[in-house]
Protein backbone atom coordinates (compact mmCIF):
# COMPACT_ATOMS: atom_id res chain seq x y z
CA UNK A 1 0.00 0.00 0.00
CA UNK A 2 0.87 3.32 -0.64
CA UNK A 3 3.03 5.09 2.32
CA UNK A 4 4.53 8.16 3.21
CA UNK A 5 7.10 8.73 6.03
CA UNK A 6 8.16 11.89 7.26
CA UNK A 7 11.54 12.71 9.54
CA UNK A 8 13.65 15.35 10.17
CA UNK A 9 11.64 17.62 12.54
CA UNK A 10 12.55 18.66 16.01
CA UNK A 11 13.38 22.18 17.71
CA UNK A 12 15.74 24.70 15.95
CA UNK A 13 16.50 27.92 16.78
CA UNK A 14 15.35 31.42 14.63
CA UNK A 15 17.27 31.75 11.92
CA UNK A 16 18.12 27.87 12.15
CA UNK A 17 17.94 25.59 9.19
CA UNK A 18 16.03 21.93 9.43
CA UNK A 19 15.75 19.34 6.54
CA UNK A 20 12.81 17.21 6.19
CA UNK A 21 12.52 13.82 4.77
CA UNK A 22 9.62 12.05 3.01
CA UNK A 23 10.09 8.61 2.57
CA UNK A 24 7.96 6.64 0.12
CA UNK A 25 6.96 2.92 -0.50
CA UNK A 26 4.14 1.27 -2.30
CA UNK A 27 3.76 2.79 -5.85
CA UNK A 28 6.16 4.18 -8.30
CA UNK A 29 7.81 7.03 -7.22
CA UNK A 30 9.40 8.52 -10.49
CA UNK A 31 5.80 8.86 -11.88
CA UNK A 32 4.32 10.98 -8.75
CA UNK A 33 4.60 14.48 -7.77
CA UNK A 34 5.18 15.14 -3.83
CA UNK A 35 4.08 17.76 -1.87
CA UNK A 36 5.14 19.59 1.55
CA UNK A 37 2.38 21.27 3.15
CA UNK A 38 1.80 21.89 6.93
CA UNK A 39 -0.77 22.86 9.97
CA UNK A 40 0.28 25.27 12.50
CA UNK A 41 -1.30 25.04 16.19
CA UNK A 42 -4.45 26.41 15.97
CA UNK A 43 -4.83 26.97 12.18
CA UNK A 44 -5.82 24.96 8.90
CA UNK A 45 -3.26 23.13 6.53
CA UNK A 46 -0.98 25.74 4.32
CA UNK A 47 0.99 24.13 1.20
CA UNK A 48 4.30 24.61 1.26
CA UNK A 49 5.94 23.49 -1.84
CA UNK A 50 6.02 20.66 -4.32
CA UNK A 51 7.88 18.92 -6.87
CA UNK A 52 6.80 17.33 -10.28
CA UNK A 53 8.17 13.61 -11.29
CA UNK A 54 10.17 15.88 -14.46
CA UNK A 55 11.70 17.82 -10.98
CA UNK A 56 10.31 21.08 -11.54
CA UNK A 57 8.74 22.78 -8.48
CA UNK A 58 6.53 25.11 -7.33
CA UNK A 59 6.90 27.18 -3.74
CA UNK A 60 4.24 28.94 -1.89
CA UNK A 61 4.70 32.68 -1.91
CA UNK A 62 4.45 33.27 1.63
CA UNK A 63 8.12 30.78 2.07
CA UNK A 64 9.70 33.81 0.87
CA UNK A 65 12.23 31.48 -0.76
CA UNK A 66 13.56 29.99 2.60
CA UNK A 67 12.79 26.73 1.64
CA UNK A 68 13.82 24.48 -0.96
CA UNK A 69 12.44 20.88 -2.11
CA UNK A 70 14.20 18.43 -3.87
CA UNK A 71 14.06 14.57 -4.52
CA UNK A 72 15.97 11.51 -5.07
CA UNK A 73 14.48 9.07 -7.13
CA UNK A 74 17.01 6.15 -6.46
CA UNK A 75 16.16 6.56 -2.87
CA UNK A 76 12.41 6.91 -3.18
CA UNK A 77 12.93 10.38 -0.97
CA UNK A 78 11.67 14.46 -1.15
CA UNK A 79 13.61 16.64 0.68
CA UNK A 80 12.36 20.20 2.29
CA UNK A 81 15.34 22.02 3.20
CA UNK A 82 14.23 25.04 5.61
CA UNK A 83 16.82 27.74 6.05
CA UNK A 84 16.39 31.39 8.15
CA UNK A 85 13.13 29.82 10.22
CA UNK A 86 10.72 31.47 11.92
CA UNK A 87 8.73 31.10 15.19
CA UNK A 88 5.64 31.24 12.42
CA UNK A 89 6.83 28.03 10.49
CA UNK A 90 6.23 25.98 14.16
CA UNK A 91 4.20 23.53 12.44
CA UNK A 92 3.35 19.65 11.49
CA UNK A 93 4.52 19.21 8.13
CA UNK A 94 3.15 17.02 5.94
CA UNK A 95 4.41 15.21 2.37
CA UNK A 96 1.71 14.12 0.20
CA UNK A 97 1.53 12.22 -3.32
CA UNK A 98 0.36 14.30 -6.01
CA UNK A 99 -1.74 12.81 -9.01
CA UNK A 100 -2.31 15.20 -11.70
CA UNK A 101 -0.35 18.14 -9.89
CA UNK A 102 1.18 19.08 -6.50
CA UNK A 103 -2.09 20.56 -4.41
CA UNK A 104 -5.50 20.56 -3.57
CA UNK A 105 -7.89 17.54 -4.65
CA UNK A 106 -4.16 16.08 -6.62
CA UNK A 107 -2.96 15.26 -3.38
CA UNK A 108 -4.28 11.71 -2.88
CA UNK A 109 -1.96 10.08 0.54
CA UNK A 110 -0.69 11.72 3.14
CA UNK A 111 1.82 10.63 5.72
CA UNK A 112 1.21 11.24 9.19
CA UNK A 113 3.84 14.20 9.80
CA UNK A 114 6.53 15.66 11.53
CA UNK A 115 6.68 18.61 14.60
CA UNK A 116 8.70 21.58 13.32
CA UNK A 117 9.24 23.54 16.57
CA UNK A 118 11.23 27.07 16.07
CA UNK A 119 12.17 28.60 19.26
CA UNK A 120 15.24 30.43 20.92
């Protein structure tokens, strides 16, 4: 079955960089797009970025180009790389298998996350 497996989070300063990991097993990863998108205490989900299977992406505005996603298709893996965070980005984040794009009703699995906790 399809699965998604997030790492990486835990507590990092302002200004601190994290990487997140989204491991995936269960379908063909080349020929999926993967998302990063996350839910801060208190509020609804926010998408963060994503990444085609041809490796082009697409960032959310509001990043302000801190973060970066990438992916290794020998290792089944995305990659969010979060440099200069913010208290505001304390958050689960989420990965996500994209269908026919990288949000909304495209995203069709969803692992269960990873706490993102930016605090001096």
């Amino acid at each position: 079955q399809v699965q998604l497996e997030e790492s990486g989070g835990g507590l990092a300063q302002p200004g601190g960089s994290l990487r997140l990991s989204c491991a995936a097993s269960g379908f063909t990863f080349s020929n999926y797009a993967i998302s990063w998108a996350r839910q801060a205490p208190g509020k609804g989900l926010e998408w963060v970025s994503g990444i085609y299977s041809d490796g082009n992406t697409k960032n959310a505005v509001t990043m302000k180009g801190r973060f970066t996603i990438s992916r290794d298709n020998a290792q089944n893996t995305v990659y969010l790389q979060m440099n200069s965070l913010e208290p505001e980005d304390t958050a689960v984040y989420y990965c996500a298998r994209g269908t026919t794009g990288v949000s909304g009703g495209a995203l069709d699995a969803w692992g269960q996350g990873t706490l993102v906790t930016v605090s001096s």
